[in-house]
Structures are given as C-alpha cells and as structure tokens.
Protein backbone atom coordinates (compact mmCIF):
# COMPACT_ATOMS: atom_id res chain seq x y z
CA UNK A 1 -10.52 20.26 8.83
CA UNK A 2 -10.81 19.03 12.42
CA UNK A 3 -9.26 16.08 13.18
CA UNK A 4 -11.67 13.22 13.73
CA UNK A 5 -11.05 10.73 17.34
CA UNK A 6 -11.33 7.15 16.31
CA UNK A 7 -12.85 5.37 19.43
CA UNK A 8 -10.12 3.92 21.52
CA UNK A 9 -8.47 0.40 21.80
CA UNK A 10 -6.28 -0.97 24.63
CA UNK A 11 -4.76 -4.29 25.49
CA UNK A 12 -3.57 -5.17 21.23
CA UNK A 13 -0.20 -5.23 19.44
CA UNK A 14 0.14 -2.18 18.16
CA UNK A 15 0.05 -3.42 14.55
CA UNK A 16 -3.95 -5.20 15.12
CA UNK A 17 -4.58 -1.38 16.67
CA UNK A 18 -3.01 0.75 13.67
CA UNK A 19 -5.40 -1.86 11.17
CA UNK A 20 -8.67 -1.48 13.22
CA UNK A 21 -8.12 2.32 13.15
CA UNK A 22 -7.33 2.16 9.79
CA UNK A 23 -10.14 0.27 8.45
CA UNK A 24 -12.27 2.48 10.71
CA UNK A 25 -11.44 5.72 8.89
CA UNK A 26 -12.14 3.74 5.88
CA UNK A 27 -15.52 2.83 6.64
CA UNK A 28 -16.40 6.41 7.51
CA UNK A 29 -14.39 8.04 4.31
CA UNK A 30 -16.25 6.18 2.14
CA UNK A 31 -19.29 7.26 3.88
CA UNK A 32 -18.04 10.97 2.65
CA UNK A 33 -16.52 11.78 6.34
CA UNK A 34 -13.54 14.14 5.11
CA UNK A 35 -12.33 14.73 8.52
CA UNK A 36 -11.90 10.73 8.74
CA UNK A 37 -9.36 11.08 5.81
CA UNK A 38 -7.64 13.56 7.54
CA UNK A 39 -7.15 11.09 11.12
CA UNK A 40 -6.24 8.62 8.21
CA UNK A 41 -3.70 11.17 6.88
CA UNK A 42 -2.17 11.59 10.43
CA UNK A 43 -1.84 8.26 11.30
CA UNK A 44 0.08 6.76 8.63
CA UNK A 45 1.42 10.32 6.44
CA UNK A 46 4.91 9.74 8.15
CA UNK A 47 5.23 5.77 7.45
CA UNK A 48 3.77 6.36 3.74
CA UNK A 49 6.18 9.36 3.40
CA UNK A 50 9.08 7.57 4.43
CA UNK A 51 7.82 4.15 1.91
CA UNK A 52 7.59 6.79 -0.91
CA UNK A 53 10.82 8.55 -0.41
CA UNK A 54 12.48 4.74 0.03
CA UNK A 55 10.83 4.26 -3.83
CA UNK A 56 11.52 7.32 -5.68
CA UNK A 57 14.67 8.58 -3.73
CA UNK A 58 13.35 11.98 -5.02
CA UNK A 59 11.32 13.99 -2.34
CA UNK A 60 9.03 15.68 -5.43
CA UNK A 61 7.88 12.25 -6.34
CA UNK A 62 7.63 11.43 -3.11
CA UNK A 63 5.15 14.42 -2.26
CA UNK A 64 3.73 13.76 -5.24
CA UNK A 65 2.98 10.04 -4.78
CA UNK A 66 1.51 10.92 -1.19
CA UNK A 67 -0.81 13.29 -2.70
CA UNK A 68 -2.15 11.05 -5.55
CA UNK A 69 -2.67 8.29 -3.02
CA UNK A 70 -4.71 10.00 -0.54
CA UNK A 71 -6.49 11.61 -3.39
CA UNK A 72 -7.18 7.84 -4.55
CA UNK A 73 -8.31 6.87 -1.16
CA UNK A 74 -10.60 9.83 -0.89
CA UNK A 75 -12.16 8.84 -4.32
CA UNK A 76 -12.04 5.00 -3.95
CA UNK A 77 -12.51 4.14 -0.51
CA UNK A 78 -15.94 1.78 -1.67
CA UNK A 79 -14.07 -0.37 -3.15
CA UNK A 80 -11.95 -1.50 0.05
CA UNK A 81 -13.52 -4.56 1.07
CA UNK A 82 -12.22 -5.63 4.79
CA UNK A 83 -13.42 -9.68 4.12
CA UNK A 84 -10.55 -9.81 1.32
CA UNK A 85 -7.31 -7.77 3.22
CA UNK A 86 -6.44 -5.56 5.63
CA UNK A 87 -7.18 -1.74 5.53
CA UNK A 88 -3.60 -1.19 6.14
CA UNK A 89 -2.38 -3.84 3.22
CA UNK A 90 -5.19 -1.77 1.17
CA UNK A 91 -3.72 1.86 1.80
CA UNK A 92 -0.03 0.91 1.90
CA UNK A 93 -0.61 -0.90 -2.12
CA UNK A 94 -1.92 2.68 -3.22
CA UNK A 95 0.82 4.79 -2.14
CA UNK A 96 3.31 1.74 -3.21
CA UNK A 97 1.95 1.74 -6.61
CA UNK A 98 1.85 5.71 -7.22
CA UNK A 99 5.46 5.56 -5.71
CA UNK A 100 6.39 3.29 -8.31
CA UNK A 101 5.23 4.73 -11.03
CA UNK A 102 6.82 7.83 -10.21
CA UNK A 103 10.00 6.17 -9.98
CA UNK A 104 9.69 4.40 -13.72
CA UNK A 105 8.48 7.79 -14.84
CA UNK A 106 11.66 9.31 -13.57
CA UNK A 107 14.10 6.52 -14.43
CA UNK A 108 15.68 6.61 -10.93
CA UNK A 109 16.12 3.10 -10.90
CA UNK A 110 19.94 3.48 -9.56
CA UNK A 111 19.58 1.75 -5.69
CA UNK A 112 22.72 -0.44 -5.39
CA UNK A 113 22.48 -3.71 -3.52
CA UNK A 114 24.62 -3.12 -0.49
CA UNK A 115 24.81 1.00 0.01
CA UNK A 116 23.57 2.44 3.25
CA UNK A 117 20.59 3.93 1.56
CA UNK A 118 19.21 0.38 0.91
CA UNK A 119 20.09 -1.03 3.70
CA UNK A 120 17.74 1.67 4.99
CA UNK A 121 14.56 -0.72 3.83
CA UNK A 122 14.39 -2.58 7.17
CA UNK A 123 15.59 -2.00 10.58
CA UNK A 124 18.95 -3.95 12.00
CA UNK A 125 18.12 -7.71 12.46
CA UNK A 126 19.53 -6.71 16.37
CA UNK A 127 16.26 -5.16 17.70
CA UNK A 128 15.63 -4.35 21.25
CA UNK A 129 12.60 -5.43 23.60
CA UNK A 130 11.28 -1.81 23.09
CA UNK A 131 11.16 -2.07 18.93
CA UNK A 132 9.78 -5.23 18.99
CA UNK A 133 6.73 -4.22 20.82
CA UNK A 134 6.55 -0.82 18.66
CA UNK A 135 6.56 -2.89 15.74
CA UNK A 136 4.16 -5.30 16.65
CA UNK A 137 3.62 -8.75 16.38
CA UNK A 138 2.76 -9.19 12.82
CA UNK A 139 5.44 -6.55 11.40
CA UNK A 140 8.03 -8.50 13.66
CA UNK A 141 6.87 -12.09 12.20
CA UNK A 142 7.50 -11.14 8.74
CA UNK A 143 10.43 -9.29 9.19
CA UNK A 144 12.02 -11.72 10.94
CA UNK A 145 10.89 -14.27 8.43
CA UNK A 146 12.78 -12.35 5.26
CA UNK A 147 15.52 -12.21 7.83
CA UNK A 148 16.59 -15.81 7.62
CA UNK A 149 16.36 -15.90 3.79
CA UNK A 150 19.71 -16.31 2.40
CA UNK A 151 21.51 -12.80 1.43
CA UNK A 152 20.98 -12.88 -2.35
CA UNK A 153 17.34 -13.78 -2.05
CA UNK A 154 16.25 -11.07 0.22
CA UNK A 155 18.29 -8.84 -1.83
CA UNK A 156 16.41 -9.62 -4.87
CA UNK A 157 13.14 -9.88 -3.02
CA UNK A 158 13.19 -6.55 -1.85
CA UNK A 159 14.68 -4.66 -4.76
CA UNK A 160 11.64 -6.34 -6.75
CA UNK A 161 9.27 -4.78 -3.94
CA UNK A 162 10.96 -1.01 -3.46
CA UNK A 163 12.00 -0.80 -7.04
CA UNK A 164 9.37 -2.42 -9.00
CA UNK A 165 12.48 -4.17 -10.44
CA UNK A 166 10.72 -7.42 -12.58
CA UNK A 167 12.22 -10.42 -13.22
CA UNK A 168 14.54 -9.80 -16.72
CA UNK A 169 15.62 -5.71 -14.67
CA UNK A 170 17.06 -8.07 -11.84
CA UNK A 171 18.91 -10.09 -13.69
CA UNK A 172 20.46 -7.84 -15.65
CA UNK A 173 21.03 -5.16 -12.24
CA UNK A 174 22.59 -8.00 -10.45
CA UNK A 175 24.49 -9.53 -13.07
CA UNK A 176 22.72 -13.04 -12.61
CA UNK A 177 21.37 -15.47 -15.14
CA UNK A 178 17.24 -15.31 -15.73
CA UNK A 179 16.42 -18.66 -14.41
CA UNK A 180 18.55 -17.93 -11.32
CA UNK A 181 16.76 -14.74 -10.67
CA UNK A 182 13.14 -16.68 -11.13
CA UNK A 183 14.53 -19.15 -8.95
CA UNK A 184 15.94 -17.21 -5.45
CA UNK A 185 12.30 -14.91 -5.88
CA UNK A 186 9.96 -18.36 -6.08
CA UNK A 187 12.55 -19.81 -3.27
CA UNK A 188 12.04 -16.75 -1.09
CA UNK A 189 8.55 -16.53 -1.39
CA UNK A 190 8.02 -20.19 -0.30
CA UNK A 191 10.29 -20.15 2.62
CA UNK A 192 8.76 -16.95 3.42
CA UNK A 193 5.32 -18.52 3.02
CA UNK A 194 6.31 -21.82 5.27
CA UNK A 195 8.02 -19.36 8.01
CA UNK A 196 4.86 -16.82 8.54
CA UNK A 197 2.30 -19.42 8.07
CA UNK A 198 3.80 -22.30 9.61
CA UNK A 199 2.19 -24.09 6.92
CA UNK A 200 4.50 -26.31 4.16
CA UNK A 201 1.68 -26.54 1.55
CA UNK A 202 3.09 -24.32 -0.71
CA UNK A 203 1.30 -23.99 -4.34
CA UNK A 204 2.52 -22.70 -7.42
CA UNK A 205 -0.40 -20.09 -7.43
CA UNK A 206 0.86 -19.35 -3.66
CA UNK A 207 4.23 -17.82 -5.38
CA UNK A 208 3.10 -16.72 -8.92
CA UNK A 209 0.44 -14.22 -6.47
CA UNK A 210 3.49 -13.10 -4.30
CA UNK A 211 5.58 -12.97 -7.58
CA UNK A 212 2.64 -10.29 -8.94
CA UNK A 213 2.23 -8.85 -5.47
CA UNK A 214 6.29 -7.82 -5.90
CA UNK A 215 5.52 -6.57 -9.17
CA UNK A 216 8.15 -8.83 -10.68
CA UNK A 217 6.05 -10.64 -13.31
CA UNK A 218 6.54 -9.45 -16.95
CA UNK A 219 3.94 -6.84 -18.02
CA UNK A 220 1.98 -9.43 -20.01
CA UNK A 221 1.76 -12.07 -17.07
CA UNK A 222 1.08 -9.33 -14.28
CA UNK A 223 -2.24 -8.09 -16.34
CA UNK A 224 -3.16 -11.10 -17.12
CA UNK A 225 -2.73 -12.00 -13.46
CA UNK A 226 -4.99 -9.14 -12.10
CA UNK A 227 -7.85 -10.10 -14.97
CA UNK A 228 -7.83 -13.47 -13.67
CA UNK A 229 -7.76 -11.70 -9.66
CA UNK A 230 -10.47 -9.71 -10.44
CA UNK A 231 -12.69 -13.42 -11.48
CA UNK A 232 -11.20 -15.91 -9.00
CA UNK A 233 -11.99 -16.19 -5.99
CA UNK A 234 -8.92 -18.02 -5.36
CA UNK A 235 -6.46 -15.60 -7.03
CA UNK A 236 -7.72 -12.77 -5.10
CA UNK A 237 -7.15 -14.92 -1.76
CA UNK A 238 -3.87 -15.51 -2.57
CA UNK A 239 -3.11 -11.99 -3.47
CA UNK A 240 -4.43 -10.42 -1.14
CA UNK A 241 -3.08 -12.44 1.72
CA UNK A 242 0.45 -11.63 -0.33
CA UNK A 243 -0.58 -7.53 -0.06
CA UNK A 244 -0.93 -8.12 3.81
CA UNK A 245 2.47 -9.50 4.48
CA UNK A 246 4.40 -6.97 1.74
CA UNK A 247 2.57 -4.30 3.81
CA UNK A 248 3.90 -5.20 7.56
CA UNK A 249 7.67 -5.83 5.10
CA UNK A 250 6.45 -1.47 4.65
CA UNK A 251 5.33 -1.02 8.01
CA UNK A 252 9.36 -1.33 9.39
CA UNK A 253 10.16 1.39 7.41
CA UNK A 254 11.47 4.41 9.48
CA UNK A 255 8.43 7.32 9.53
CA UNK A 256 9.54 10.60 8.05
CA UNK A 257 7.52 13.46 8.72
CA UNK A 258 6.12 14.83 5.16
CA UNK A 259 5.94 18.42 4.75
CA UNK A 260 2.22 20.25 5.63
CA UNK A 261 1.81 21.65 1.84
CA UNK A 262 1.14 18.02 1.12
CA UNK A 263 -2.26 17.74 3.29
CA UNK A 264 -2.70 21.66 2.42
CA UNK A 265 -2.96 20.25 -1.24
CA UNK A 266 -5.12 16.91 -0.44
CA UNK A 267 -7.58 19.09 1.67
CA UNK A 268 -7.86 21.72 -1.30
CA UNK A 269 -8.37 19.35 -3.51
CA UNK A 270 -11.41 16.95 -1.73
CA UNK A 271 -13.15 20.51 -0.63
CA UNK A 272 -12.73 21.12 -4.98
CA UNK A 273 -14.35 17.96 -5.35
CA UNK A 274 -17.17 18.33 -2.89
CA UNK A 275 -18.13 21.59 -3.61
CA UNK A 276 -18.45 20.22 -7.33
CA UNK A 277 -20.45 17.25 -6.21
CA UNK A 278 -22.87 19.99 -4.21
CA UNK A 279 -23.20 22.26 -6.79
CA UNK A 280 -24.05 19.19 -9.29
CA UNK A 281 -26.55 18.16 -6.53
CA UNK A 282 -28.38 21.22 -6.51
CA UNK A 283 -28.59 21.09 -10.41
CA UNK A 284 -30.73 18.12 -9.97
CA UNK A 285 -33.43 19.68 -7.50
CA UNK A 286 -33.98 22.90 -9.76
CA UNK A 287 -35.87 21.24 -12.61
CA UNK A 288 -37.04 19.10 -9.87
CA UNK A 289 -38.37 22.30 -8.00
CA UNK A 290 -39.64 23.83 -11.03
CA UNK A 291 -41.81 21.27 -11.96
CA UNK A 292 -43.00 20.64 -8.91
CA UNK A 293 -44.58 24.12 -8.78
CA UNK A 294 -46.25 23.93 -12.40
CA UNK A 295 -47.87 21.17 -11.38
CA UNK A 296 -48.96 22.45 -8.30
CA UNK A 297 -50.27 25.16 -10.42
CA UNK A 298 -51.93 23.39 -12.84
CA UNK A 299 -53.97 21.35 -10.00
C-alpha cells in the first residue's frame, strides 16, 4: 500500500496535531480507505509498540497485540465517535486492552515497583525545553499532574494502568491492606482530576469512571460499569474524558520501532478481508444479473 498524506497543520502543540491526524485517518478508514490505516499505522506503530512491549514485557505479545489492534481498528473504525473522545484516547484503549490481555494470558504479571524497567513508564520529572514541546501541551499537563502525587499513589496508579493490576492484585503485590489500596487509587484520581482540570468538584462517579478506565474495578463492578456506559450519557462522559487523560499518561512512553512483519501481517490480512467482502459483493449481482435478463426476455 501507498502511504496516504494527511493534509497539513502548522502553528499547534504537537499533541492537538497527532489527534487531528489521527481522527482524520479514522474518518477515512472507516470509509474503507486502507491506505489511511496504513498513515495511521506509521504515525503511532512506534508509540503503540513501545505501550505494548511496556504491558507484556514479551516482544511476541507485543507484536501480537499490535496486530490485533490495528486489525480491530480496520474492522471497527464506525464505531469511533469524535463528539465522545479523542481519536488518539480511542486507538491508544485498543492496543492497551489487547496488550493486557496478552499479559493475563501469559501470567507475566512480575513488574516490581521500583526496577529500572518500570521506571521506564514515564520520562524523568527533569525535562528539558526541547521535550516539553515534543510532548506537547496536553501530554505535559498530565504528566506533570501524576508527578506531584505522592510516591505510593502513582505507584499504584500506574501499575493498575500498565498491568491491569485491580484493586485486591495490588494489595496483595504491594503488601498493603485493601482499603488502603482503594484509598491512594480514589485519592490519586481526584488530585489528578483537580490538577488537570483546575476544577475541585470532584464526584464519586468522577473516580469510580477513572477507577474502570485503570481497569482496577473487580470483574463484576467493571462490566457492570461498561453496561451502565453503554446507557448513560453521563457514564460515558466521564469515561471517556478518563480514556483521554490515561492516553496522553501513554503518549510519554518512549517510541520503539516495531518490526515490518507486523504491518506485512496487518496488510495481508485487510487485503484477505476485502477481497472476501468483493467476492461476496459480486455474489449478490449474479442472481441480480440473471434475473434481470429473464425478465428482459420475457417482455
């Protein structure tokens, strides 16, 4: 495939850019534009490469979780709706949540609090004039944000993001009681939610949505959370403006380069699936065709 030129923007942070591009390609993939998944693919296969190796700490699940997300996109890019998130929030969730459930598959929940590799989640808190305008304005906000939560609380926050860790895994990986587990993740989230919004109206539904956005809810609570999300209005707002800041807390991630068999695979795949879809197509117009000329005949 050829890769397709979004028009250009100038003057923006570079985060507002990377969305509008994004939600561009998303427009035009779910329009059936296959070279638009493929700009998609090269603008954010090195950041979603990197978020997926941070999850599974396993390159095969990694590659695998990249393929199975794109593959997702491709299939599912109708349901994006830009009035409820961003296209970036949208696109980083999907790779997260194949990541994730590579990981669980896997059982390589082993990160410990501390090590280098974890540490590896977000840049040094000293950043330079030159990453702060690479990361743009948002990404820098947020980050900066879970930066001046205490040590234990961003600790627990972001395990519970990477790691999919809920709320009884932490307790028992950090050797901490339940209710103080519950307590530095609801914590967190509101003086996360005060910091970016500038807002101190914090409501319970404000945290119990970044609680499910973290994936830290018990199984039963975070279904029942996403059947209520799917009805209310109100629980998808709250989600999804969640999603948006989780994904810039992704965006600081350093890019790795995935390998090319991975878009050699997603490309195989989609031209699979619209040769099917062609084939099915023409199915339809030969009975079509074929009665068309009886009747013809008959009159």
């Amino acid at each position: 495939m050829k890769t397709h030129n979004a028009r250009p923007y100038s003057g923006m942070p570079k985060d507002v850019l990377e969305n509008m591009k994004v939600e561009q390609f998303l427009a035009e993939i779910s329009a059936g534009n296959a070279q638009a998944l493929h700009s998609l693919y090269s603008l954010l296969s090195p950041l979603l490469y990197g978020l997926s190796l941070r999850i599974t700490r396993d390159p095969v699940l990694a590659e695998d979780a990249l393929q199975e997300g794109f593959l997702r996109i491709w299939r599912s890019s109708t349901l994006f709706d830009p009035r409820k998130g961003s296209g970036m929030g949208w696109v980083i969730t999907i790779i997260r949540n194949r990541a994730r459930t590579a990981a669980r598959r896997s059982a390589r929940q082993h990160v410990e609090v501390g090590s280098p590799s974890y540490l590896e989640a977000l840049p040094s808190e000293d950043l330079s004039g030159l990453d702060r305008v690479v990361m743009g304005e948002a990404v820098l906000r947020v980050h900066t944000c879970l930066g001046k939560l205490p040590d234990q609380t961003r600790d627990a926050i972001q395990l519970a993001f990477f790691d999919g860790l809920t709320h009884q895994e932490l307790s028992q990986k950090l050797s901490v009681p339940l209710g103080t587990i519950k307590s530095w993740i609801r914590r967190g989230l509101a003086q996360m939610k005060t910091c970016v919004s500038g807002s101190e109206n914090i409501s319970l539904l404000d945290l119990l949505a970044g609680e499910h956005v973290l994936g830290a809810l018990p199984f039963q609570v975070e279904n029942a959370f996403e059947r209520r999300r799917e009805r209310d209005a109100v629980y998808c707002v709250a989600a999804d403006w969640w999603q948006d800041q989780f994904a810039y807390v992704a965006m600081a991630i350093k890019p790795v380069t995935p390998p090319r068999r991975i878009w050699q695979s997603i490309d195989e795949a989609v031209s699979v699936t619209r040769n099917r879809e062609a084939i099915s197509w023409e199915w339809w117009l030969l009975p079509a065709a074929i009665a068309g000329v009886l009747l013809f005949q008959m009159f």
